[in-house]
Protein backbone atom coordinates (compact mmCIF):
# COMPACT_ATOMS: atom_id res chain seq x y z
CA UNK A 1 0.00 0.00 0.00
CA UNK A 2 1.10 3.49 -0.55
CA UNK A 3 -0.08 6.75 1.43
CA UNK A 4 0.03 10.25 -0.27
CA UNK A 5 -0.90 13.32 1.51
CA UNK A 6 -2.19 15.99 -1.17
CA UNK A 7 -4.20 19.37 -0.53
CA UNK A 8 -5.90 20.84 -3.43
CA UNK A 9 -8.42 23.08 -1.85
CA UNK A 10 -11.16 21.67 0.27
CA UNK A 11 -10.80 18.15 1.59
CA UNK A 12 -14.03 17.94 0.88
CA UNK A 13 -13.55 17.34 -2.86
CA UNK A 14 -10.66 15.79 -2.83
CA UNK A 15 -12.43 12.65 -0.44
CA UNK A 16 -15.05 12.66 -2.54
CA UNK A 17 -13.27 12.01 -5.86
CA UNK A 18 -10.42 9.84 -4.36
CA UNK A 19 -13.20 7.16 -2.61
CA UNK A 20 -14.10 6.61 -6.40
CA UNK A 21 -11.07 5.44 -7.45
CA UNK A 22 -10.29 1.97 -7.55
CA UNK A 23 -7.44 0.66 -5.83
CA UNK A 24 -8.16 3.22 -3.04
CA UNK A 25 -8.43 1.81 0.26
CA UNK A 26 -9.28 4.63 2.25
CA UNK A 27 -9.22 8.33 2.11
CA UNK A 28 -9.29 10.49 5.39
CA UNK A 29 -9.34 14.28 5.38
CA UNK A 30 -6.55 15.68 7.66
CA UNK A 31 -4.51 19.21 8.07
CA UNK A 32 -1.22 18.96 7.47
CA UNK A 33 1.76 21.83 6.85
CA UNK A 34 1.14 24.33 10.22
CA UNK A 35 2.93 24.97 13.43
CA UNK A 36 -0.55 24.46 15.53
CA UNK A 37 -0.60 21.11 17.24
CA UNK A 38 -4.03 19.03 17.21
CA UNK A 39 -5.82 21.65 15.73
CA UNK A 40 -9.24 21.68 14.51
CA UNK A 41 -11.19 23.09 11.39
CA UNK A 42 -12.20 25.91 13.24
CA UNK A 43 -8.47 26.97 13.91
CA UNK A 44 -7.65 25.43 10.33
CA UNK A 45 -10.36 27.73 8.82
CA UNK A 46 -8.63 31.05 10.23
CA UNK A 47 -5.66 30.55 8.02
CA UNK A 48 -3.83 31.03 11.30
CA UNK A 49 -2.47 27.66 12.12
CA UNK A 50 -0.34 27.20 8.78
CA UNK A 51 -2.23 23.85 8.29
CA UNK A 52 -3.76 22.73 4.42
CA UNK A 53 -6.81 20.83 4.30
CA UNK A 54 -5.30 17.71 2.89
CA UNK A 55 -6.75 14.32 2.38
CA UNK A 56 -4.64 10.76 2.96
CA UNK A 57 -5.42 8.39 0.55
CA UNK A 58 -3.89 4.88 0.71
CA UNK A 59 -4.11 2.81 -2.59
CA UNK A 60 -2.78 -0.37 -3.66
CA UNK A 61 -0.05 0.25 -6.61
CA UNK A 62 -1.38 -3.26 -8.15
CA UNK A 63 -4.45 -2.02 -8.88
CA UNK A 64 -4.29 1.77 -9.45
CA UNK A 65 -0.88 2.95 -10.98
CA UNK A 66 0.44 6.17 -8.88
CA UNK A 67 0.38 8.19 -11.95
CA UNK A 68 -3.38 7.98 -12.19
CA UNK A 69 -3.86 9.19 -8.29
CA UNK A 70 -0.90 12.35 -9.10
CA UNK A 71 -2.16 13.35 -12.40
CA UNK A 72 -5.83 12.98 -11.33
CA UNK A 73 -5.03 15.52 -8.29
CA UNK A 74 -3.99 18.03 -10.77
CA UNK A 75 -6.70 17.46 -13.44
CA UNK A 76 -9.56 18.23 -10.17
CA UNK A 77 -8.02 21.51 -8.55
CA UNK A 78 -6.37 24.53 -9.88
CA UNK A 79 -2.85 24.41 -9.15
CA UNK A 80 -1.76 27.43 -10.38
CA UNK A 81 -3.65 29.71 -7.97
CA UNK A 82 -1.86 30.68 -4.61
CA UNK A 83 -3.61 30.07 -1.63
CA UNK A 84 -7.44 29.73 -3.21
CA UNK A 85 -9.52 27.45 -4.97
CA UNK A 86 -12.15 29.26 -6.52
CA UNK A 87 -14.15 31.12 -4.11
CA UNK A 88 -12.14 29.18 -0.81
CA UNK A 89 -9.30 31.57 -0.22
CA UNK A 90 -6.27 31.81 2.65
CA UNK A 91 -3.31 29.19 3.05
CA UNK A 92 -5.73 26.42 4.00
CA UNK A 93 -6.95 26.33 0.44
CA UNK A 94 -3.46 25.95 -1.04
CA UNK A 95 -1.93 23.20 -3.70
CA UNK A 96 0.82 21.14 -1.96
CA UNK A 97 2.03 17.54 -1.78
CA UNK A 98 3.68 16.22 1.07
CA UNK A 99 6.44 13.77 1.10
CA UNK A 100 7.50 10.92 3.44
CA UNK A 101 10.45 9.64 1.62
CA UNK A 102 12.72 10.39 -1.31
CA UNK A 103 10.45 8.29 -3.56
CA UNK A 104 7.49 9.83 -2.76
CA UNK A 105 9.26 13.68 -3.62
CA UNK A 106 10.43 11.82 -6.88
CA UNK A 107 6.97 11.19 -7.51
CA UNK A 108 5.62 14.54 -6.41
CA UNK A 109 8.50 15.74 -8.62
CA UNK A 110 7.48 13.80 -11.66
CA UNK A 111 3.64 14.57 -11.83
CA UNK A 112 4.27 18.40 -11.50
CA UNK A 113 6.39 17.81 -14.71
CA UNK A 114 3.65 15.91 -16.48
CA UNK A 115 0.89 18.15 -15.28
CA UNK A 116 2.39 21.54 -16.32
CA UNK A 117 2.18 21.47 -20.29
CA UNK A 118 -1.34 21.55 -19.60
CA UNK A 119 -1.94 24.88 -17.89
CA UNK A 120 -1.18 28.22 -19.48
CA UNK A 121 -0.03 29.27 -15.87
CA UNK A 122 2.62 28.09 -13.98
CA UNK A 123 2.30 24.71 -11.05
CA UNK A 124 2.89 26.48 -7.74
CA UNK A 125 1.54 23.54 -5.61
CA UNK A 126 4.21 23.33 -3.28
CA UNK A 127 5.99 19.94 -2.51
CA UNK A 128 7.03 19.67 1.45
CA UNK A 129 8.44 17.09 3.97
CA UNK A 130 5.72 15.52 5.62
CA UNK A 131 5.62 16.58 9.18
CA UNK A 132 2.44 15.41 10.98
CA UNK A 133 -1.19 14.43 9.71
CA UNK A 134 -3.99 15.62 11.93
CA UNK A 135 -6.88 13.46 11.17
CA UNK A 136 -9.90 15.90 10.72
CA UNK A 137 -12.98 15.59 12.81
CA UNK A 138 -15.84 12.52 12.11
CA UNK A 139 -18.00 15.68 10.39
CA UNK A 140 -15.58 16.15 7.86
CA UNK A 141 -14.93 12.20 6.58
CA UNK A 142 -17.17 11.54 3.61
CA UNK A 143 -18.52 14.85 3.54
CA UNK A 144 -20.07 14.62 0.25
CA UNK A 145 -21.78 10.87 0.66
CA UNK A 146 -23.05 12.28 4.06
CA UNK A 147 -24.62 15.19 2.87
CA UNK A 148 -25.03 15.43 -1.26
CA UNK A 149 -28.15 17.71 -1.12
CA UNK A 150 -25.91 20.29 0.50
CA UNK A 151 -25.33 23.49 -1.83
CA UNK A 152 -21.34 23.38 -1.48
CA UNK A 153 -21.43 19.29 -2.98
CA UNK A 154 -24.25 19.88 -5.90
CA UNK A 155 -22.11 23.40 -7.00
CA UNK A 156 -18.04 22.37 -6.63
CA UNK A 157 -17.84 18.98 -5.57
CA UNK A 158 -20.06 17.03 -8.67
CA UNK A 159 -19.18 18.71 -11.50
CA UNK A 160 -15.45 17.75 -10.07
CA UNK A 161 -16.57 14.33 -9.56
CA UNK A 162 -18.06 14.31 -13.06
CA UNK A 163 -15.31 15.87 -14.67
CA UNK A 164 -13.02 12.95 -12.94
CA UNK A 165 -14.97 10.37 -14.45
CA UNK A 166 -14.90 12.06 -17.58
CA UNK A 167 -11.23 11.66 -17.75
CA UNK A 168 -10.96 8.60 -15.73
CA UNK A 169 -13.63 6.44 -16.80
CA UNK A 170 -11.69 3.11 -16.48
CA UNK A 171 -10.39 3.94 -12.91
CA UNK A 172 -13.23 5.66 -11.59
CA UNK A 173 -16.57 3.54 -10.24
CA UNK A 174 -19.79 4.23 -10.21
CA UNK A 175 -22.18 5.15 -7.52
């Protein structure tokens, strides 16, 4: 199994999207990147701690190549905007990838490289040593399953999910 730690906006779509894949084996929503210890989306949502939203998602290589979970993270958020994904804005909201090993940077490394030639603008999702995951609270895990009458999941987070499957249609499931 392999573990990347990715924020591209709000965990929200990012959880959504990745429990679609398959190979995934889970996907939790986190903060990750900020000086505050244990903190919560409340502090997260201040911009104030330093954290990302971020999502964990742990996949199994023999069934979903890496490439497909990098380059899909790139094909469902902007990374060329600093600190905002559409109307979320402040470092929470920002495009970053977070490392545990050399590999993993490699990888990081790599996908930027593939994803660049096609945006006009440049990456700036920053790629960081992993320091700690914060697992977010129970509210915030499957956000968009839980609750997919809510305004926030019908506007952002399906057209993402359609425009994943769109792309994706051999490594994405149905539900």
């Amino acid at each position: 199994m392999t573990t990347y730690i990715l924020a591209g906006g709000c965990f929200w779509c990012l959880d959504a999207i990745y429990r679609r894949v398959k190979g995934v084996k889970s996907v939790v929503s986190g903060y990750a990147g900020g000086q505050t210890l244990h903190p919560t989306y409340l502090q997260v949502s201040t911009g104030e701690t330093g954290h990302a939203e971020v999502v964990s998602v742990t996949f199994d290589e023999s069934i979903v190549p890496k490439e497909v979970i990098l380059d899909l993270f790139f094909l469902i958020h902007d990374p060329t905007t600093l600190n905002r994904q559409g109307a979320d804005i402040g470092t929470q909201y920002r495009s970053a990838l977070f490392y545990t090993d050399d590999r993993q940077q490699n990888d990081f490394e790599q996908a930027v490289q593939r994803a660049q030639p096609h945006w006009d603008d440049p990456i700036v999702t920053k790629i960081s040593p992993l320091d700690t995951f914060y697992t977010a609270e129970d509210e915030h895990q499957d956000y968009f399953n839980k609750h997919p009458e809510a305004g926030y999941c019908a506007v952002v987070i399906a057209p993402k999910i359609i425009k994943a499957r769109a792309a994706y249609t051999q490594w994405l499931v149905n539900e």
